[in-house]
C-alpha atoms as a PDB file:
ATOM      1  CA  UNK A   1      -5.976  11.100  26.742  1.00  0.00           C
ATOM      2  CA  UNK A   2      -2.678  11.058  24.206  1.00  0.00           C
ATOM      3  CA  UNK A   3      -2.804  11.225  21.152  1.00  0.00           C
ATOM      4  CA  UNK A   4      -2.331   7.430  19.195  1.00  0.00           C
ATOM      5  CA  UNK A   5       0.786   7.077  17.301  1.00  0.00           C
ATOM      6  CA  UNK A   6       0.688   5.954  14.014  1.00  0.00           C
ATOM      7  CA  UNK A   7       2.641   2.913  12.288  1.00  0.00           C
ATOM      8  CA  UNK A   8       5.414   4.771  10.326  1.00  0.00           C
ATOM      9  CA  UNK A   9       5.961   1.687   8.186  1.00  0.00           C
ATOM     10  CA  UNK A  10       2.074   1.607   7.516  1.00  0.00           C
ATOM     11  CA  UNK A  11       1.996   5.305   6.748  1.00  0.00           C
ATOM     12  CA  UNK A  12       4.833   4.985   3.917  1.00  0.00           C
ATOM     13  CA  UNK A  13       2.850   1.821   2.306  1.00  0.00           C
ATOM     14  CA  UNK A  14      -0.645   3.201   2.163  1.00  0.00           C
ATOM     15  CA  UNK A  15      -2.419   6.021   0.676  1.00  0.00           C
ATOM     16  CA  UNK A  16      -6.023   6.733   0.898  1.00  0.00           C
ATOM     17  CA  UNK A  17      -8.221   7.451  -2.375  1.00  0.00           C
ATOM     18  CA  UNK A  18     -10.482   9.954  -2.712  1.00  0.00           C
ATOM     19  CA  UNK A  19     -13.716   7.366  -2.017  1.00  0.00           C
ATOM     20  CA  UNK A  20     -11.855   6.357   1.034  1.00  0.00           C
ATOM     21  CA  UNK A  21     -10.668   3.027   0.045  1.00  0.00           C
ATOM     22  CA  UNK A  22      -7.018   1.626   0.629  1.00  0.00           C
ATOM     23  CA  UNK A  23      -4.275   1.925  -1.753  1.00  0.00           C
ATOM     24  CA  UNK A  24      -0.950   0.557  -1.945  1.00  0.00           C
ATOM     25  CA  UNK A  25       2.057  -0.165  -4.216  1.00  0.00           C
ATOM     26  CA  UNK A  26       2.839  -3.966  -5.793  1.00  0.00           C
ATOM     27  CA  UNK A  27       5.983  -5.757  -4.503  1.00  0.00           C
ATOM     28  CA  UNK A  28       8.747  -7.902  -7.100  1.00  0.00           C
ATOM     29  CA  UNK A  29       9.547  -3.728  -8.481  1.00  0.00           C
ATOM     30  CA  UNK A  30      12.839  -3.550  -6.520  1.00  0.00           C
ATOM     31  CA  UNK A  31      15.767  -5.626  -8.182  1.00  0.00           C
ATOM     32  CA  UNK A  32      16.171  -8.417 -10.852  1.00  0.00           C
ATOM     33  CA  UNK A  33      14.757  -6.427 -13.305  1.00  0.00           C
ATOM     34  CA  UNK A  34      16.646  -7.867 -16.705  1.00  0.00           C
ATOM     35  CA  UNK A  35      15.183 -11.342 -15.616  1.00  0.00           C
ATOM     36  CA  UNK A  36      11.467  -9.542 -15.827  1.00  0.00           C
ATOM     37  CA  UNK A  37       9.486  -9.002 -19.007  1.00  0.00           C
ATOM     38  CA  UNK A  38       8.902  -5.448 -19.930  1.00  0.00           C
ATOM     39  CA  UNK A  39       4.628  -6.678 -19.777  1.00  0.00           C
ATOM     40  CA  UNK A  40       5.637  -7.646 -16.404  1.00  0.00           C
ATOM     41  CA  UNK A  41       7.201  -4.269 -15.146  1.00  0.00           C
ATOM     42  CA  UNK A  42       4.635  -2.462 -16.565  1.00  0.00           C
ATOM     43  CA  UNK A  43       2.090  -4.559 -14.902  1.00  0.00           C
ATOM     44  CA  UNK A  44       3.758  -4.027 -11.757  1.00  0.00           C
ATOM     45  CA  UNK A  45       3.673   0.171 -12.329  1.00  0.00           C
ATOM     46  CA  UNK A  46       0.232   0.668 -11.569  1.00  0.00           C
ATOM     47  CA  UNK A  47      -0.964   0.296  -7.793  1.00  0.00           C
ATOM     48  CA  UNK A  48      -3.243  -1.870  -6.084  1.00  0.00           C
ATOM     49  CA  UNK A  49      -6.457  -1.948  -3.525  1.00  0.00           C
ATOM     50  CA  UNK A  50      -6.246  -3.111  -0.401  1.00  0.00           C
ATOM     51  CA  UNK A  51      -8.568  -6.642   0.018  1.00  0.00           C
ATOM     52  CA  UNK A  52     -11.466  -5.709   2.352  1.00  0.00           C
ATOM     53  CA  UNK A  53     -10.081  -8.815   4.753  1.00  0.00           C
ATOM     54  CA  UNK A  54      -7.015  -6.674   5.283  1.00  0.00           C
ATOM     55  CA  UNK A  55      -8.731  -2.915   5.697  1.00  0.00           C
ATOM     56  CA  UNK A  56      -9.621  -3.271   9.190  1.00  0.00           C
ATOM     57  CA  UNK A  57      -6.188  -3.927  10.349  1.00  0.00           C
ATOM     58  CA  UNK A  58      -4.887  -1.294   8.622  1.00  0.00           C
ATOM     59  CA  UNK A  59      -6.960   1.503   9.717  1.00  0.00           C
ATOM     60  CA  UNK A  60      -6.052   0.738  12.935  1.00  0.00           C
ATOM     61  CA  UNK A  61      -2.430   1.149  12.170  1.00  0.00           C
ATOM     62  CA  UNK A  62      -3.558   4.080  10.364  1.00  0.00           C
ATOM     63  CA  UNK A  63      -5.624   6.222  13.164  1.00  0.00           C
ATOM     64  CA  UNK A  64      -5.642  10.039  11.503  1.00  0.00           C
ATOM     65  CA  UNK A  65      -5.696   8.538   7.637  1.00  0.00           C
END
């Protein structure tokens, strides 16, 4: 049987943490950033989880993570 190929644009979004769970990056981090307050940006630094409704589909994008 081949192997399964993995989403590329999955694999740059998510990381896994060392429990297992789902980790990814915020969005609005990109451009525009005069019109955002500094409590804002650094808000926006720290990562996120991934919501349980959503893990499924990822792992499958995600076979050898």
């Amino acid at each position: 049987m081949p192997k399964m190929k993995t989403r590329r644009g999955a694999a740059k979004r998510f990381k896994k943490t060392g429990s297992g769970k789902l980790k990814r990056g915020k969005a609005f981090r990109n451009h525009m950033l005069t019109k955002k307050t500094s409590t804002q940006k650094r808000n926006l630094r720290n990562g996120g989880l991934i919501d349980s409704a959503d893990e499924r589909a990822i792992k499958q994008q995600l076979p050898y993570l």
